[in-house]
Protein backbone atom coordinates (compact mmCIF):
# COMPACT_ATOMS: atom_id res chain seq x y z
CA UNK A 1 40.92 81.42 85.13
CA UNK A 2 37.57 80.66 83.07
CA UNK A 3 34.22 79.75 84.54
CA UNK A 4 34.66 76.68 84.73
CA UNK A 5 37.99 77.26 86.96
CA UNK A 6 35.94 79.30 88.88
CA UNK A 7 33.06 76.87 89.71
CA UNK A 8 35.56 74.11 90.89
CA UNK A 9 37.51 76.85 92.97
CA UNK A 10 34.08 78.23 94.99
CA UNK A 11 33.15 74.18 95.55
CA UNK A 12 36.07 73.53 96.79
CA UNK A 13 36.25 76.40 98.87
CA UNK A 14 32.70 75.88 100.43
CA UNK A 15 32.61 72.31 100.39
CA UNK A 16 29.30 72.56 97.63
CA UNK A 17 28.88 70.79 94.99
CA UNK A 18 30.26 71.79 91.14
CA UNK A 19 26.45 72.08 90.29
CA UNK A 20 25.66 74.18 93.16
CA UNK A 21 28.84 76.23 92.32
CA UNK A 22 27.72 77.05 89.27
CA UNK A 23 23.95 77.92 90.12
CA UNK A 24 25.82 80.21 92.50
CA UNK A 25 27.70 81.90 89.82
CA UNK A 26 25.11 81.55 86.94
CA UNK A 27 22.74 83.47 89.30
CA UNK A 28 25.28 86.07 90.18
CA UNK A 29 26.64 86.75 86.49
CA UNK A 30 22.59 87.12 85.59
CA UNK A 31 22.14 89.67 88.41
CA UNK A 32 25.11 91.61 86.97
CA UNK A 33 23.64 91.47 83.68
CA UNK A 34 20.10 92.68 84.07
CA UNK A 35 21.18 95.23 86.33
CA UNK A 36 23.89 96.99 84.02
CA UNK A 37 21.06 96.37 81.28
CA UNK A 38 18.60 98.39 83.02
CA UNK A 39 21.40 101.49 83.31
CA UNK A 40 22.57 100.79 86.64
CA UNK A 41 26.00 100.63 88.32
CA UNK A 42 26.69 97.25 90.36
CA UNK A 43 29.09 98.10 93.25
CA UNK A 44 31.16 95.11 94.91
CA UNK A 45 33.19 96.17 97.72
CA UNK A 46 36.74 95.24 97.62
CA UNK A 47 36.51 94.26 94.07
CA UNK A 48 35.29 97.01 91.80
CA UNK A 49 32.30 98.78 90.37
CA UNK A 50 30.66 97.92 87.29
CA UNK A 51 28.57 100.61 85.55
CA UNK A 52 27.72 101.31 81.82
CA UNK A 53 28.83 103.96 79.79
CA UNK A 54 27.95 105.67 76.46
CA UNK A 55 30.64 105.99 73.89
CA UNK A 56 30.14 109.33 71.96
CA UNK A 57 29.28 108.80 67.65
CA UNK A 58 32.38 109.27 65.57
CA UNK A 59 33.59 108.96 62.49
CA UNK A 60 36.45 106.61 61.14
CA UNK A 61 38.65 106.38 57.97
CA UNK A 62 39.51 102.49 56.67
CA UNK A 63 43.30 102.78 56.56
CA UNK A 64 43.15 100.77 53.12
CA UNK A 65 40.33 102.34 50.76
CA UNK A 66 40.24 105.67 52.45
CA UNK A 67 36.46 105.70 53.09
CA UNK A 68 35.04 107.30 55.95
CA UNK A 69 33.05 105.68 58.00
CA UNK A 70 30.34 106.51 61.08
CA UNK A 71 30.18 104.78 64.03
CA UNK A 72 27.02 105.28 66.19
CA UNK A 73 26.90 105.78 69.83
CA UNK A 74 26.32 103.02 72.00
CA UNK A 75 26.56 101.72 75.43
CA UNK A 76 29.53 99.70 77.07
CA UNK A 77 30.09 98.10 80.36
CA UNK A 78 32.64 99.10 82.27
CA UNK A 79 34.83 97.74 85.09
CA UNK A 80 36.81 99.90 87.44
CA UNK A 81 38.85 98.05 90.51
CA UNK A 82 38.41 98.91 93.90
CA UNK A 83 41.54 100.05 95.91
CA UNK A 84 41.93 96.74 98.04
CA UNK A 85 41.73 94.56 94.55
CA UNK A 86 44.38 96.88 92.79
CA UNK A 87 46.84 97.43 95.90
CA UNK A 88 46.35 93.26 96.44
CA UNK A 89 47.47 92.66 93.00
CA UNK A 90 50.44 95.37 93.12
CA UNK A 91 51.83 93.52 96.44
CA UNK A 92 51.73 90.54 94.95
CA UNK A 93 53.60 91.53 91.72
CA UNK A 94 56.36 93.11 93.65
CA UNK A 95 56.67 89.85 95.64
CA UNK A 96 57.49 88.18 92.28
């Protein structure tokens, strides 16, 4: 499922408009965004948590010339899947 899947799902769903679907989850995706860019954790019950984590410097060799190379720290976003989500998901794959 893309965005665009997604949009025409929620309409559907709630009877909205695509447009207002997607103001919906523009707005929601932009929340997300600004909030893991300001260094906090966005919590969704029953889905997951997003937070942001920093990745430690290290140093890499390129397989093919043998140079080393080093790789600065930096921040990532993480996902981690609530309970509910991943227990949801293992039900259904044993019913397959």
């Amino acid at each position: 499922m893309n965005k665009a899947d997604l949009v025409r799902e929620i309409a559907a769903r709630r009877g909205v408009s695509q447009t207002a679907a997607a103001q919906v989850v523009d707005a929601l995706l932009a929340v997300i965004t600004r909030t893991l860019s300001d260094g906090e954790r966005v919590e969704l019950r029953r889905l997951g948590t997003f937070d942001v984590r920093r990745r430690a410097a290290r140093s890499m060799r390129n397989p093919q010339s043998g140079e080393r190379h080093r790789i600065p720290a930096r921040l990532l976003p993480v996902f981690r899947s609530a309970r509910p989500l991943v227990e949801k998901i293992q039900s259904a794959q044993q019913r397959a």
